[in-house]
PDB file of N, CA and C in Angstrom:
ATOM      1  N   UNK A   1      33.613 -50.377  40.074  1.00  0.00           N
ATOM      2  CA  UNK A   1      32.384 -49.882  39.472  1.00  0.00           C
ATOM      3  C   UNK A   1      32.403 -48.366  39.362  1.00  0.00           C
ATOM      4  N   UNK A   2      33.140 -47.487  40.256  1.00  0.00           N
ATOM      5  CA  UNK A   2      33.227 -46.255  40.206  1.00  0.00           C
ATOM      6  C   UNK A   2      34.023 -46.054  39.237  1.00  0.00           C
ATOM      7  N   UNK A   3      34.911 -46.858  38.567  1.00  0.00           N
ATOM      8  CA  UNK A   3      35.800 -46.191  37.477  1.00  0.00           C
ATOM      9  C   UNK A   3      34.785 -46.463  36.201  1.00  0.00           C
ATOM     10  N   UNK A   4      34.034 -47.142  36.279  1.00  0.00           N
ATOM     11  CA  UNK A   4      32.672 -47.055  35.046  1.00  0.00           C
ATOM     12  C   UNK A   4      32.054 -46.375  34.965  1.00  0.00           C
ATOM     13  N   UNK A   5      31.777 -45.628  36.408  1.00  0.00           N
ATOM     14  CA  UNK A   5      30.688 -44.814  36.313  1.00  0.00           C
ATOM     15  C   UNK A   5      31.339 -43.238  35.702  1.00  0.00           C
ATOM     16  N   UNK A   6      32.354 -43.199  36.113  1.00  0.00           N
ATOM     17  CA  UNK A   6      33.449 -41.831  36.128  1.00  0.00           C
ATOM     18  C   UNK A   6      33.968 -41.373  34.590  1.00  0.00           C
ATOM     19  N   UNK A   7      34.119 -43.014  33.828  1.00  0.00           N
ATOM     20  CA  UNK A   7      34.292 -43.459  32.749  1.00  0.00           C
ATOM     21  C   UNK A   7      32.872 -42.770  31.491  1.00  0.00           C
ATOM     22  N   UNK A   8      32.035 -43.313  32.255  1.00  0.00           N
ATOM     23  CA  UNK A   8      30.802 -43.379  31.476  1.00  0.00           C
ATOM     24  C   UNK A   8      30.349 -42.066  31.132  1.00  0.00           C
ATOM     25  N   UNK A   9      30.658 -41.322  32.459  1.00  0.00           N
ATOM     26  CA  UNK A   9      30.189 -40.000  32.427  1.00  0.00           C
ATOM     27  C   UNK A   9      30.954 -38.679  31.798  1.00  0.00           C
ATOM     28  N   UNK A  10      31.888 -39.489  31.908  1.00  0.00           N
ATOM     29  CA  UNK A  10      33.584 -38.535  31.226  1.00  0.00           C
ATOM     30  C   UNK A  10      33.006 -38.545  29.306  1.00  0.00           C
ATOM     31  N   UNK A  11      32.501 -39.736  29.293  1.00  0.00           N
ATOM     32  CA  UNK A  11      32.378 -39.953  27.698  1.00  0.00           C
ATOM     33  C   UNK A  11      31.163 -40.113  27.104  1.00  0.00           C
ATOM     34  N   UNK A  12      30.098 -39.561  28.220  1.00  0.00           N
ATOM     35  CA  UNK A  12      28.599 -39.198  27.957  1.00  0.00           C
ATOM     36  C   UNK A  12      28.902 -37.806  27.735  1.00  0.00           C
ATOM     37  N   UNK A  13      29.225 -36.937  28.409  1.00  0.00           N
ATOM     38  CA  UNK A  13      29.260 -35.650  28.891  1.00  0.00           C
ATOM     39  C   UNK A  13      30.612 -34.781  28.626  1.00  0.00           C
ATOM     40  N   UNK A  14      31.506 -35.260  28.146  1.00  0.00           N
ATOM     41  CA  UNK A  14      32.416 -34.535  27.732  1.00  0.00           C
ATOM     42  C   UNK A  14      32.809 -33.695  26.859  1.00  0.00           C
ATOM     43  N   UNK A  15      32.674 -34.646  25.452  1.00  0.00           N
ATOM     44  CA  UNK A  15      32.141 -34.160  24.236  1.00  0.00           C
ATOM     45  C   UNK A  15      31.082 -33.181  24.452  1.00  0.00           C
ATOM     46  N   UNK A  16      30.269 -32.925  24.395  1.00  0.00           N
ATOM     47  CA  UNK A  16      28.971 -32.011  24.523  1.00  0.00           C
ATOM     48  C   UNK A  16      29.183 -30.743  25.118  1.00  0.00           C
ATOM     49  N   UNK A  17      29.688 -31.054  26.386  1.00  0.00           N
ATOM     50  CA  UNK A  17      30.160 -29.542  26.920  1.00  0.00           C
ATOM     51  C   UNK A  17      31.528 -28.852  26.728  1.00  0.00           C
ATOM     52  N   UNK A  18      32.219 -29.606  25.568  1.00  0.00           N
ATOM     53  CA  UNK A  18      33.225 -28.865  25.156  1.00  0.00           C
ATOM     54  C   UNK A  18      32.645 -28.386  23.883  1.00  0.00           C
ATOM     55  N   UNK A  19      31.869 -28.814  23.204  1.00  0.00           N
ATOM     56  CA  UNK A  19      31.053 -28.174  22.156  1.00  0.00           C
ATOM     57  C   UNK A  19      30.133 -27.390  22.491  1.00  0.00           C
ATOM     58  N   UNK A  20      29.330 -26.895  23.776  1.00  0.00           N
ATOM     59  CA  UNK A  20      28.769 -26.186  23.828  1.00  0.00           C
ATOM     60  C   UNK A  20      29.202 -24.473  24.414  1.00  0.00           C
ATOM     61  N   UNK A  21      30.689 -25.245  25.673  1.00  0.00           N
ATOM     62  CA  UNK A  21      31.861 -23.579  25.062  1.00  0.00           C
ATOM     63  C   UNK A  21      32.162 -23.172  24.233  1.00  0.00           C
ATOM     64  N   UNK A  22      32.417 -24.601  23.158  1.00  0.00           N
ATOM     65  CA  UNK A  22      33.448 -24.169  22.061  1.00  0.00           C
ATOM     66  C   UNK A  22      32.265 -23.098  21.105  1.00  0.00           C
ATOM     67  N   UNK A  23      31.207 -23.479  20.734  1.00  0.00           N
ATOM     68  CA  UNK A  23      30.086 -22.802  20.214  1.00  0.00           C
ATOM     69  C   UNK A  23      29.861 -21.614  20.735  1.00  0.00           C
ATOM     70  N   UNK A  24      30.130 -21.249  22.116  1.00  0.00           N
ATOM     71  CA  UNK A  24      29.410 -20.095  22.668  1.00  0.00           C
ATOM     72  C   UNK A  24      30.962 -19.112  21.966  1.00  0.00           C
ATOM     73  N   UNK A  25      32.276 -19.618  22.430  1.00  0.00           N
ATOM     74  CA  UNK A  25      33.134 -18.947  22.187  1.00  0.00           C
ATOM     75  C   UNK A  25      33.213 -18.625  20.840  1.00  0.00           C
ATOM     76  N   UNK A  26      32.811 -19.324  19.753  1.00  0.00           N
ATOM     77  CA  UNK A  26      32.838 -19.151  18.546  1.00  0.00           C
ATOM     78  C   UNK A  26      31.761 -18.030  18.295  1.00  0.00           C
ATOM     79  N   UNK A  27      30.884 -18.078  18.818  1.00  0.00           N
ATOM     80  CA  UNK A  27      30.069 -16.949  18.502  1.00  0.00           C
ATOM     81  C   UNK A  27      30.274 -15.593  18.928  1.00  0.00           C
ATOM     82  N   UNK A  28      30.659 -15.394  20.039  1.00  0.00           N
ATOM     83  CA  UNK A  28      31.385 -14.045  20.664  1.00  0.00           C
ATOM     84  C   UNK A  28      32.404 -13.450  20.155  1.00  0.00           C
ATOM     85  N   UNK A  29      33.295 -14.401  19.556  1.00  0.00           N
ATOM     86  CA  UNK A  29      34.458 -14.484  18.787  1.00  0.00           C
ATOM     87  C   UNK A  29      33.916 -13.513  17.393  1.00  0.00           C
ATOM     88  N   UNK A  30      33.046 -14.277  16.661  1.00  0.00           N
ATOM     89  CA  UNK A  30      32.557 -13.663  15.633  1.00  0.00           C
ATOM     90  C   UNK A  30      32.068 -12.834  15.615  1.00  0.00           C
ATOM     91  N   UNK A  31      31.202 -12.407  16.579  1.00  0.00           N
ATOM     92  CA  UNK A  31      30.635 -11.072  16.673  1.00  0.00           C
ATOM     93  C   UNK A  31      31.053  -9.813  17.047  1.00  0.00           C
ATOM     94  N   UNK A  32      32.361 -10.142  18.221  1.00  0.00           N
ATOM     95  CA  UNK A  32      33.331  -8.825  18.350  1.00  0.00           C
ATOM     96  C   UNK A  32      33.937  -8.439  17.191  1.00  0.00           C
ATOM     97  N   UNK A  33      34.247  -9.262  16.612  1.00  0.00           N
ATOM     98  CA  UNK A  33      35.148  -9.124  15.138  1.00  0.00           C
ATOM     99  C   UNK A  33      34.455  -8.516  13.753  1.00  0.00           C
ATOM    100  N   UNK A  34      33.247  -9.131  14.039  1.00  0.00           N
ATOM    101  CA  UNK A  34      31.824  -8.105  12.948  1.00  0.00           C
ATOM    102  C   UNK A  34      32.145  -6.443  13.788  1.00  0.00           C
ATOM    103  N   UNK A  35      31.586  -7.011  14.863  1.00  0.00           N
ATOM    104  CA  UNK A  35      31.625  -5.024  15.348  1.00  0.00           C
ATOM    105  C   UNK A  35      32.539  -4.374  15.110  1.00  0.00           C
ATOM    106  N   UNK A  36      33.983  -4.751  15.592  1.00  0.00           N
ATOM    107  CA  UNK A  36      35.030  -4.237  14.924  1.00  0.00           C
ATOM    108  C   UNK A  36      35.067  -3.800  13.776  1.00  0.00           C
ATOM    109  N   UNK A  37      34.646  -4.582  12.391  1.00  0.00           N
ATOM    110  CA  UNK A  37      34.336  -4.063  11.311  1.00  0.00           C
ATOM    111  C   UNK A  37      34.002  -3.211  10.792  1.00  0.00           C
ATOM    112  N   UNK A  38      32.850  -3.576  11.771  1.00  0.00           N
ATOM    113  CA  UNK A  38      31.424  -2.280  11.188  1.00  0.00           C
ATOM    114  C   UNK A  38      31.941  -1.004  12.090  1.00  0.00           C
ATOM    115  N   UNK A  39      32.947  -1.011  13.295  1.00  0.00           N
ATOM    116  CA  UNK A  39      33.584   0.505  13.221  1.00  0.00           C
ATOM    117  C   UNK A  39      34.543   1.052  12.660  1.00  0.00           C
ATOM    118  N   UNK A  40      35.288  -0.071  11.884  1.00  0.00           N
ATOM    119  CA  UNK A  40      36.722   0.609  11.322  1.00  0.00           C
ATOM    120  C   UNK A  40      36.595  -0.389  10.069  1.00  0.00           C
ATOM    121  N   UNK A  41      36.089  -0.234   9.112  1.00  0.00           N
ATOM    122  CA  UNK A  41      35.647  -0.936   7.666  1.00  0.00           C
ATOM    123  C   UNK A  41      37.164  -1.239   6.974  1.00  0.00           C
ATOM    124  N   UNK A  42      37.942  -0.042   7.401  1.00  0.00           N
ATOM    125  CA  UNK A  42      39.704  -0.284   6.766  1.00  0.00           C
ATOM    126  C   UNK A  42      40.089  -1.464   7.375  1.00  0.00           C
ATOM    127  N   UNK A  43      40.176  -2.136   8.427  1.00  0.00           N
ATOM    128  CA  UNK A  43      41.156  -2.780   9.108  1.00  0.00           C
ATOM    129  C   UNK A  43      40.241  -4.228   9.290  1.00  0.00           C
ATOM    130  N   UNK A  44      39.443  -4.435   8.388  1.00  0.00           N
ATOM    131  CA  UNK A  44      38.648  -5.697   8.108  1.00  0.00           C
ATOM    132  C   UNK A  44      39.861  -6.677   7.872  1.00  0.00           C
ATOM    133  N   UNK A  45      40.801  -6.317   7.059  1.00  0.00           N
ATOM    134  CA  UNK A  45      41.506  -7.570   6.603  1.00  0.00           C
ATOM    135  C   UNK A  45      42.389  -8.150   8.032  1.00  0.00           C
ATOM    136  N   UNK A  46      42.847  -7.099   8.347  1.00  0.00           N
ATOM    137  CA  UNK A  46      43.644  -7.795  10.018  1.00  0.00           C
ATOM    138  C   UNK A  46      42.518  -8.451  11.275  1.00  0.00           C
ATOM    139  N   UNK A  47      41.718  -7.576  11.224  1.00  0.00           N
ATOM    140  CA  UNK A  47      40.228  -8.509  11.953  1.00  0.00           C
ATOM    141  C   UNK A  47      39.902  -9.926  11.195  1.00  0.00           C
ATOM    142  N   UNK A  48      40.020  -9.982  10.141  1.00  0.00           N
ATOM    143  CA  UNK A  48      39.037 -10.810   9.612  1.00  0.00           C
ATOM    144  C   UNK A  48      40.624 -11.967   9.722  1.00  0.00           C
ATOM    145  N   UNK A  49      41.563 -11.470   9.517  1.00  0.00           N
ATOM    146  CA  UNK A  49      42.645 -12.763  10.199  1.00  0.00           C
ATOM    147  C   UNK A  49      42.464 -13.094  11.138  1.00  0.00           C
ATOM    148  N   UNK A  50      42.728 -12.211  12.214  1.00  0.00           N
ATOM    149  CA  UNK A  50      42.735 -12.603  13.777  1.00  0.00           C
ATOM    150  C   UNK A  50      41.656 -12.906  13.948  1.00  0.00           C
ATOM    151  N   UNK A  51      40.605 -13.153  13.491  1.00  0.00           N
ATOM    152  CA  UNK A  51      39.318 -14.110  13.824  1.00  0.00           C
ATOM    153  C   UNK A  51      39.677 -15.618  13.755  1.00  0.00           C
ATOM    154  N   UNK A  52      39.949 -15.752  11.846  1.00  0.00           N
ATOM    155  CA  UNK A  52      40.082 -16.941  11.426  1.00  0.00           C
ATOM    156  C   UNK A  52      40.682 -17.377  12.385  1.00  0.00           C
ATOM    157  N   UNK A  53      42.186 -17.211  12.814  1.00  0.00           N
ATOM    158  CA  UNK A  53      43.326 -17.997  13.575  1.00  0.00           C
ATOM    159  C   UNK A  53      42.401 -18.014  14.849  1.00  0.00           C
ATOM    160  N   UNK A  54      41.823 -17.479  15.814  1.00  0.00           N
ATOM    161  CA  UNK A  54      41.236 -17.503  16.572  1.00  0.00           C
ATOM    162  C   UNK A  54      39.991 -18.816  16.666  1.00  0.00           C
ATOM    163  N   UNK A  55      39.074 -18.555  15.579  1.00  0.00           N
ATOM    164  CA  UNK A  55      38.336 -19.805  15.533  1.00  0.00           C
ATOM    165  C   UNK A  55      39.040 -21.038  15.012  1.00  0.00           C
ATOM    166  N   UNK A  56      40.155 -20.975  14.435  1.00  0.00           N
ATOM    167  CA  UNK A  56      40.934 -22.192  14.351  1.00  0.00           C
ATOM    168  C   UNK A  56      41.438 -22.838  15.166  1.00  0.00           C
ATOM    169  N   UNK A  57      41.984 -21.956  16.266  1.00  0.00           N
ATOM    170  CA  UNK A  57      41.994 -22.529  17.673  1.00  0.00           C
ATOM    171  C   UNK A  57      41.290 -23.229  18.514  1.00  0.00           C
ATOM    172  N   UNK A  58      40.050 -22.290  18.559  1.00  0.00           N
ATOM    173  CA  UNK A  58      39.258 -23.171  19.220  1.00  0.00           C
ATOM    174  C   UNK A  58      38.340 -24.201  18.550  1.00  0.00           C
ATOM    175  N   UNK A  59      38.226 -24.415  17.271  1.00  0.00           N
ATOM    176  CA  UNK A  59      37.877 -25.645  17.118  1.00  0.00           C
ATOM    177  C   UNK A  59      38.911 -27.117  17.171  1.00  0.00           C
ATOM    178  N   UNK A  60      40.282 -26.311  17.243  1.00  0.00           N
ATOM    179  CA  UNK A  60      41.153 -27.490  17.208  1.00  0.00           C
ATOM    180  C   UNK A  60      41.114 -28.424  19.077  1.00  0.00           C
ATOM    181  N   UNK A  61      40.175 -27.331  20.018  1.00  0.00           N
ATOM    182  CA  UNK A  61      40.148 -27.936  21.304  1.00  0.00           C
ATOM    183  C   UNK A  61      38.910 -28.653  20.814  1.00  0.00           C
ATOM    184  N   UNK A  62      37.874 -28.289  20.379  1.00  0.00           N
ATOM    185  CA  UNK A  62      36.665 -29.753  20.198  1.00  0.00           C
ATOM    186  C   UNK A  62      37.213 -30.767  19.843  1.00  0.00           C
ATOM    187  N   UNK A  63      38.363 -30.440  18.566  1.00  0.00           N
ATOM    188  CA  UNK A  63      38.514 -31.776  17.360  1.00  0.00           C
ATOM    189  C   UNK A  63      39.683 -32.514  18.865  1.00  0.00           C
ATOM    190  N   UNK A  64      39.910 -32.223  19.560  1.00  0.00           N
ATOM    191  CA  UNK A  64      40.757 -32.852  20.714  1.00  0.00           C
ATOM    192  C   UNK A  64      39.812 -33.656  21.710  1.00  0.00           C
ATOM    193  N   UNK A  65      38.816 -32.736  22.157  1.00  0.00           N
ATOM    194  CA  UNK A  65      37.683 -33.186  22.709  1.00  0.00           C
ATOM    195  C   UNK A  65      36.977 -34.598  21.862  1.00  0.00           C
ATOM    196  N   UNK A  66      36.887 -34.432  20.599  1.00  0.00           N
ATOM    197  CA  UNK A  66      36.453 -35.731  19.773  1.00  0.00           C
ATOM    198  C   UNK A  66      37.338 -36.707  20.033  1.00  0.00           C
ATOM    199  N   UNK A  67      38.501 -36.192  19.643  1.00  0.00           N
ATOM    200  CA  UNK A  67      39.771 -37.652  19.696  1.00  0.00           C
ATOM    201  C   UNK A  67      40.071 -38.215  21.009  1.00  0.00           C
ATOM    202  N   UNK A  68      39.352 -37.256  22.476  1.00  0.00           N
ATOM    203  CA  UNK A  68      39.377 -38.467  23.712  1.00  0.00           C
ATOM    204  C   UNK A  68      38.069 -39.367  23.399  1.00  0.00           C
ATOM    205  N   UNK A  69      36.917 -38.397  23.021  1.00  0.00           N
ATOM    206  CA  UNK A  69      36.032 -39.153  23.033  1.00  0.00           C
ATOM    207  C   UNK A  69      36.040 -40.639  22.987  1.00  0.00           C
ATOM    208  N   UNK A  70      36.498 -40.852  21.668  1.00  0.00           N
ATOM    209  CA  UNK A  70      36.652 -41.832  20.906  1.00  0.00           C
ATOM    210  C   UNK A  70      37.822 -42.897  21.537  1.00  0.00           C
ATOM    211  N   UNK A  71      38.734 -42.430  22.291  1.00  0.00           N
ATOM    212  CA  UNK A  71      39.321 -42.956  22.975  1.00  0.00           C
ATOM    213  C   UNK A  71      39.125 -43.108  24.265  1.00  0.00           C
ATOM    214  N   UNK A  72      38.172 -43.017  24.700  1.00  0.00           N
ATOM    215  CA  UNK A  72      37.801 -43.162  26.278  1.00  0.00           C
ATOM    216  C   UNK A  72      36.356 -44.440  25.911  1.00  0.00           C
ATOM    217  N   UNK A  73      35.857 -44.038  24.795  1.00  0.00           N
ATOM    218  CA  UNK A  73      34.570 -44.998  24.274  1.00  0.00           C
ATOM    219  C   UNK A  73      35.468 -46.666  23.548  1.00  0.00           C
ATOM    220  N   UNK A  74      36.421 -46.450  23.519  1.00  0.00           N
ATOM    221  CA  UNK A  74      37.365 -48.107  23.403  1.00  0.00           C
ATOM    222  C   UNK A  74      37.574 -48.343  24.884  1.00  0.00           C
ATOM    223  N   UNK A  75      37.305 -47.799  25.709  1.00  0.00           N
ATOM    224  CA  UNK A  75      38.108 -48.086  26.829  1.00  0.00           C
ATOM    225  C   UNK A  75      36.739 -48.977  27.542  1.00  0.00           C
ATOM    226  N   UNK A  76      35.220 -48.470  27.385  1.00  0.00           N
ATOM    227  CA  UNK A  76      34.076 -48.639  27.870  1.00  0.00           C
ATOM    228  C   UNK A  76      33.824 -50.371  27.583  1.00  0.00           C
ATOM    229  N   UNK A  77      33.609 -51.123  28.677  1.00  0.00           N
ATOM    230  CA  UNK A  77      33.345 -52.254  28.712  1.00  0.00           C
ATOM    231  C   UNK A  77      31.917 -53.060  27.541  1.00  0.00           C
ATOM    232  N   UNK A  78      32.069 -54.095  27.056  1.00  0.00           N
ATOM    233  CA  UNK A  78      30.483 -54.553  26.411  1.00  0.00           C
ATOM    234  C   UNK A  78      30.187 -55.568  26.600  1.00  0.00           C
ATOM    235  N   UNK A  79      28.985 -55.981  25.988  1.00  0.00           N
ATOM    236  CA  UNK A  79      28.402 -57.403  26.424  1.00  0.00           C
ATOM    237  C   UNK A  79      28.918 -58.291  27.645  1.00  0.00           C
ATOM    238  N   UNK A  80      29.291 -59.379  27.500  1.00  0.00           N
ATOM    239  CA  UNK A  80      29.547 -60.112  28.762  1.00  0.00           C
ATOM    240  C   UNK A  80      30.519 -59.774  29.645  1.00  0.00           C
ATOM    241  N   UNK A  81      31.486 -58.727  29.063  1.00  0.00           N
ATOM    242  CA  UNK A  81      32.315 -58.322  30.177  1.00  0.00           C
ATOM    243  C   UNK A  81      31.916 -57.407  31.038  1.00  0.00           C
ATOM    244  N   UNK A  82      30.966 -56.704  30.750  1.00  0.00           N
ATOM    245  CA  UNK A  82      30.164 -55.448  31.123  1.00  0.00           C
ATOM    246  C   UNK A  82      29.308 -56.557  32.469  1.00  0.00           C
ATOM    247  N   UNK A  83      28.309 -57.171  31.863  1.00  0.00           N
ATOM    248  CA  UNK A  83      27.402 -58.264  32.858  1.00  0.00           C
ATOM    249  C   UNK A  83      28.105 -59.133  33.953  1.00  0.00           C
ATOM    250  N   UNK A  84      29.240 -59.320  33.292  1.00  0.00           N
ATOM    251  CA  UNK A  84      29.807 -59.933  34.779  1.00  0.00           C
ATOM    252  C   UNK A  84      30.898 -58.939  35.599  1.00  0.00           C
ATOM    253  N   UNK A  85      31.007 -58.023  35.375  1.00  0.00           N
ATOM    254  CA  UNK A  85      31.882 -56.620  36.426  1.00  0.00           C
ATOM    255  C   UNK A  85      30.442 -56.465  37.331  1.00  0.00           C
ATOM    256  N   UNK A  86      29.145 -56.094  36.848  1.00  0.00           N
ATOM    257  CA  UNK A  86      27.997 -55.664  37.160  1.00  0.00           C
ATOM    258  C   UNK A  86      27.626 -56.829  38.376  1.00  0.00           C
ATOM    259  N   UNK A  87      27.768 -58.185  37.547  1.00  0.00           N
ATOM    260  CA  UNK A  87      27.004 -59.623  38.695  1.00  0.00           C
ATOM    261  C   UNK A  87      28.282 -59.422  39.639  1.00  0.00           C
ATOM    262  N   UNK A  88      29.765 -59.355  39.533  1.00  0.00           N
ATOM    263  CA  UNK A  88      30.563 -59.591  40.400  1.00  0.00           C
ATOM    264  C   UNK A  88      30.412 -58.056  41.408  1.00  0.00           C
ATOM    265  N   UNK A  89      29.794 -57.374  41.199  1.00  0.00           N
ATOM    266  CA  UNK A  89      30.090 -56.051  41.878  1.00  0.00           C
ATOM    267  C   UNK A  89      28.220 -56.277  42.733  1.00  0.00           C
ATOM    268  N   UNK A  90      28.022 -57.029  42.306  1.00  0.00           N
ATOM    269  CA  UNK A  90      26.068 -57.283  43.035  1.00  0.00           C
ATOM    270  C   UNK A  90      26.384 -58.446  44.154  1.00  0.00           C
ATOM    271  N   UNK A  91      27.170 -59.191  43.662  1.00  0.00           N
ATOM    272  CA  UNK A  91      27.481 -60.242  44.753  1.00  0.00           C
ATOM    273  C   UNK A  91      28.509 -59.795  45.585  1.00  0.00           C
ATOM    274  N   UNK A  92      29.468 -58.568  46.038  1.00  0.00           N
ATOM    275  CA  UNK A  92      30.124 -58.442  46.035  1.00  0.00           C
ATOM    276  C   UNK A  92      29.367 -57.564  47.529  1.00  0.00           C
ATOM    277  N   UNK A  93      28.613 -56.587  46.973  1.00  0.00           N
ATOM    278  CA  UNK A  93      27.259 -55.909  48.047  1.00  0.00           C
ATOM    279  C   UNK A  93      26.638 -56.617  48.590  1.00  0.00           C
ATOM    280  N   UNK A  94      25.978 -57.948  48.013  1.00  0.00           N
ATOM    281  CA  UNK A  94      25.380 -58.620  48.654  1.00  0.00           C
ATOM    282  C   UNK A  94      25.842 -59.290  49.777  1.00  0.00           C
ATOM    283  N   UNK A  95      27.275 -59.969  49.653  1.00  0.00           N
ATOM    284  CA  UNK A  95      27.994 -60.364  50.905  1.00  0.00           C
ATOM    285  C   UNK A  95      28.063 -59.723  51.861  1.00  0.00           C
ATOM    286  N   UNK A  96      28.444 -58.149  51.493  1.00  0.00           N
ATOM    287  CA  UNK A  96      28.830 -57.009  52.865  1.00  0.00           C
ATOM    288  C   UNK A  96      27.582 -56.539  53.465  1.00  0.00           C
ATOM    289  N   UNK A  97      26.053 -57.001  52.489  1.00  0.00           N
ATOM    290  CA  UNK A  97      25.353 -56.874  53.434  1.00  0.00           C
ATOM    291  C   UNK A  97      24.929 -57.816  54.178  1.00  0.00           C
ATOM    292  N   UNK A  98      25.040 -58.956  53.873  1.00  0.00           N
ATOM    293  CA  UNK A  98      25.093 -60.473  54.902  1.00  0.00           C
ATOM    294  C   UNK A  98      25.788 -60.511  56.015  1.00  0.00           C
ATOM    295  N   UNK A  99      27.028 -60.009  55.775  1.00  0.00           N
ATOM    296  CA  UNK A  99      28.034 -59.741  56.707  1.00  0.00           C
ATOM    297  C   UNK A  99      27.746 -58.385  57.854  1.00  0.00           C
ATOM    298  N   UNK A 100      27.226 -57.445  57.325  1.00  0.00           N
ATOM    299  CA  UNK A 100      26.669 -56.561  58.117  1.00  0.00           C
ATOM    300  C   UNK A 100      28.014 -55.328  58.037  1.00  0.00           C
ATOM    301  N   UNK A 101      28.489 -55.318  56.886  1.00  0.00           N
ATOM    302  CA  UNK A 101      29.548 -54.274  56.575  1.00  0.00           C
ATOM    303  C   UNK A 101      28.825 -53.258  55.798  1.00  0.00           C
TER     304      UNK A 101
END
């Protein structure tokens, strides 16, 4: 049951907070690279590369972050196989507390 829960939470929560670095970094990213600009207006074209390649990077860690997603969410149990891991893991407590374990 702990690998469901570990599971569940890996692929509730994973996605999201790699998009919410990846966002913060994208924005810092962009904005050093504006300032840069706006102090040296000549050298826009080498800034304005080393941005692009920069945010290309880091969106290629979300689009990675998506592709576990999606592969950790095939892995997630459903319908009746889900209900009986759940009944076998309830009867399973219930014994060890009969038993006094």
């Amino acid at each position: 049951m702990i690998y469901l829960a570990v599971l569940a939470f890996g692929v509730t929560l994973g996605l999201p907070i790699a998009v919410i670095f990846a966002s913060r970094a994208q924005s810092t990213a962009t904005s050093t690279a504006l300032e840069g600009i706006a102090r040296q207006p000549e050298s826009a074209p080498q800034i304005q590369t080393a941005m692009i390649i920069g945010l290309a990077l880091i969106e290629s860690l979300v689009i990675y972050a998506l592709l576990m997603f999606f592969l950790l969410y095939g892995k997630l149990p459903e319908g009746e196989i889900l209900k009986e891991m759940i009944d076998a893991d309830a009867k399973r407590v219930a014994t060890d507390v009969r038993n006094g374990n």
